[in-house]
Every structure is written in structure tokens, then in C-alpha cells.
C-alpha atoms as a PDB file:
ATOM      1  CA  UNK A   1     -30.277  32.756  -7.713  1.00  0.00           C
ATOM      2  CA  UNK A   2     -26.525  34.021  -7.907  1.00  0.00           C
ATOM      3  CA  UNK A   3     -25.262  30.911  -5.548  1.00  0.00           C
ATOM      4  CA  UNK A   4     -26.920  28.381  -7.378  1.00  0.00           C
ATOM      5  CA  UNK A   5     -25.782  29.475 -10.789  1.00  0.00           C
ATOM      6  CA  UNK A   6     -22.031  29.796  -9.083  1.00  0.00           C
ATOM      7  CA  UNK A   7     -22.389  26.008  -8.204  1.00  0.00           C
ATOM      8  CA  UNK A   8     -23.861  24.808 -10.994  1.00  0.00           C
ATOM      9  CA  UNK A   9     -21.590  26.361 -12.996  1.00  0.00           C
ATOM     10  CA  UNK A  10     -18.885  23.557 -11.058  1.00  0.00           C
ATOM     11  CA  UNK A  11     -20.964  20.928 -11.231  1.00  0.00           C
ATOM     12  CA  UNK A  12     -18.195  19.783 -14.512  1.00  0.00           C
ATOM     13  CA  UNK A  13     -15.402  20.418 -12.229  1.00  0.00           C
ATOM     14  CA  UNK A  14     -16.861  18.600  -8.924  1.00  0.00           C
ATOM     15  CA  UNK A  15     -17.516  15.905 -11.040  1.00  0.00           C
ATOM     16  CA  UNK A  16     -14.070  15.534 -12.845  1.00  0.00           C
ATOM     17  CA  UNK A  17     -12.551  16.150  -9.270  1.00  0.00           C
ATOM     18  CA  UNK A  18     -14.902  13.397  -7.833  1.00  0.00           C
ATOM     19  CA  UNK A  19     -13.685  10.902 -10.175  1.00  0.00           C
ATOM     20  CA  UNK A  20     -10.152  11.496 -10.251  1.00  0.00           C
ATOM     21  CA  UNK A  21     -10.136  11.628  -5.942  1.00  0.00           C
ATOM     22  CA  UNK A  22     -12.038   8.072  -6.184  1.00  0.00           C
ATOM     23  CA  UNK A  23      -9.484   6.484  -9.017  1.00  0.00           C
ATOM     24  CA  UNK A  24      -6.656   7.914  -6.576  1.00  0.00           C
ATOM     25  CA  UNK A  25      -7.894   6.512  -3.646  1.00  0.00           C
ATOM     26  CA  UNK A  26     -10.548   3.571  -4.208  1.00  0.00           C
ATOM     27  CA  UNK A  27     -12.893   1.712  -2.405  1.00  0.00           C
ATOM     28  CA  UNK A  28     -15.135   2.851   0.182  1.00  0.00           C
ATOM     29  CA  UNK A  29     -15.066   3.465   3.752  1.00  0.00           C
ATOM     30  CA  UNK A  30     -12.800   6.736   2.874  1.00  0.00           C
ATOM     31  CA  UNK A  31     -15.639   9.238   1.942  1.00  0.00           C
ATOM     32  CA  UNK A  32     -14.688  12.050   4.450  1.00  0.00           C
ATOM     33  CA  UNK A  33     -10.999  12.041   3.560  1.00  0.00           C
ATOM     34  CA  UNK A  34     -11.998  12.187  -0.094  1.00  0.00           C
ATOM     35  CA  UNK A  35     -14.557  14.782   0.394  1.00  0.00           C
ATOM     36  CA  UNK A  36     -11.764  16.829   2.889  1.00  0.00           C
ATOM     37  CA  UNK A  37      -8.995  16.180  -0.360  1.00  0.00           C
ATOM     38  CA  UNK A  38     -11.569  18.005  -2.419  1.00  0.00           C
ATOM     39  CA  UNK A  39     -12.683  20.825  -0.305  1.00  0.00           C
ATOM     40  CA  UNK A  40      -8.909  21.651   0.067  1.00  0.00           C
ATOM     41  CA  UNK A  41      -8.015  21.745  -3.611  1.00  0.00           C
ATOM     42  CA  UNK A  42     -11.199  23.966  -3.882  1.00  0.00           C
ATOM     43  CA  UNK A  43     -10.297  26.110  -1.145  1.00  0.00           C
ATOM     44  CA  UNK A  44      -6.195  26.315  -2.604  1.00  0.00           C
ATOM     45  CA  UNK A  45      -7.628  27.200  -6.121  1.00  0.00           C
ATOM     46  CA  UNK A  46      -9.755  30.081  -5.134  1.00  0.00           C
ATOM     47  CA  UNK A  47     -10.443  30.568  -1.302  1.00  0.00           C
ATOM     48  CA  UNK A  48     -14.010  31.954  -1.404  1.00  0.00           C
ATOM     49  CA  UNK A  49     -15.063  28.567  -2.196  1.00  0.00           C
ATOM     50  CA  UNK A  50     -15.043  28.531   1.458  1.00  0.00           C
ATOM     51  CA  UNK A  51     -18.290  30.256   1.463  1.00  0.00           C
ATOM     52  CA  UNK A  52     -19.738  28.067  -1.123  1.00  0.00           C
ATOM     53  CA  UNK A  53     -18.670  24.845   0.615  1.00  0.00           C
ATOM     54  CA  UNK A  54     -21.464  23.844   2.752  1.00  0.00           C
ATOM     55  CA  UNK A  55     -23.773  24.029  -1.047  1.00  0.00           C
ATOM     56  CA  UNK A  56     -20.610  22.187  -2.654  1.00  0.00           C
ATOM     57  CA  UNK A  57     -20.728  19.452  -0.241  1.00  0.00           C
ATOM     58  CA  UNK A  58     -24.185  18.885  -0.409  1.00  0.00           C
ATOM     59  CA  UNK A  59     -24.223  18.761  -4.231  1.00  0.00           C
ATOM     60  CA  UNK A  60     -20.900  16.590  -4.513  1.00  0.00           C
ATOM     61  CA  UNK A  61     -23.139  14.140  -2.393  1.00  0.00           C
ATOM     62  CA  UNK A  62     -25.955  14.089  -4.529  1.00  0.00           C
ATOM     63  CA  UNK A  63     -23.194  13.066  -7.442  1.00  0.00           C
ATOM     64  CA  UNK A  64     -21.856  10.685  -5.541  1.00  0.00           C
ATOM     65  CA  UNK A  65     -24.833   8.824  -4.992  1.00  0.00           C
ATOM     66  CA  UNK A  66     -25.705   9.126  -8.420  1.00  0.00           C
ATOM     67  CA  UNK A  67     -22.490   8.400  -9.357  1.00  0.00           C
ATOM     68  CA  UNK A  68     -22.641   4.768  -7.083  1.00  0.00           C
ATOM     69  CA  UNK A  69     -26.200   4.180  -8.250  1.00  0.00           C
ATOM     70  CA  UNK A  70     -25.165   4.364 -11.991  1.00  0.00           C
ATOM     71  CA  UNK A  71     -22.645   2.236 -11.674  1.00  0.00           C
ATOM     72  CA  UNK A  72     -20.039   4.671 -12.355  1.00  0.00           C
ATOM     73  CA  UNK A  73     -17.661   4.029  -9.390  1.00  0.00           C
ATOM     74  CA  UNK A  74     -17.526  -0.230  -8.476  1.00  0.00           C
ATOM     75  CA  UNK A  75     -17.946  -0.864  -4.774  1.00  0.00           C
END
């Protein structure tokens, strides 16, 4: 139970960081370098996120696919 209330407790943060990587670098075709740019500034700001990451990157791709279903983020 302690992991998933660490990452839900980012799930504001992945999601600001998710929009901010997609308005610096649109369009699609780029999702691995955006998903690398945000595992790195994770991993900078505190580096046990590291242990986290694999959860992280499964959760920032369930908001992304929300996120492009919505209509949040124009392909």
C-alpha cells in the first residue's frame, strides 16, 4: 500500500510535468524521448524515484492516453 500512495501522491506532478514536456516538444512520434526527459528530471530531483520508475512509467502512460483521448494534447 506504501508504493501506491507514494505515486499517487505524484500523480499532480506527473501530470503538470506531462504537459509542460508535450508543449516543449509537440507532436507525436517523440514519446520515448519525452518519457526519458521526464524520468531524468525525476531522477535529478530526488534519485530514489529510480525505484519508483517502472510504477511511474506505467501510470504516466495511463495519463497520457487519457490525456490524448480527452482531447487534452492535439495530435
Amino acid at each position: 500500500m506504501g508504493i501506491i500512495m507514494q505515486v499517487l501522491q505524484l500523480l499532480p506532478a506527473l501530470i503538470v510535468a506531462i504537459k509542460a514536456i508535450e508543449e516543449a516538444i509537440p507532436g507525436s512520434g517523440k514519446g520515448e524521448q519525452k518519457l526519458e526527459a521526464i524520468r531524468q528530471v525525476l531522477i535529478s530531483i530526488d534519485a530514489s524515484v529510480g525505484d519508483l520508475w517502472p510504477k511511474i512509467q506505467g501510470v504516466i502512460g495511463v495519463l497520457v492516453n487519457v490525456l490524448n483521448a480527452t482531447g487534452v494534447f492535439k495530435k
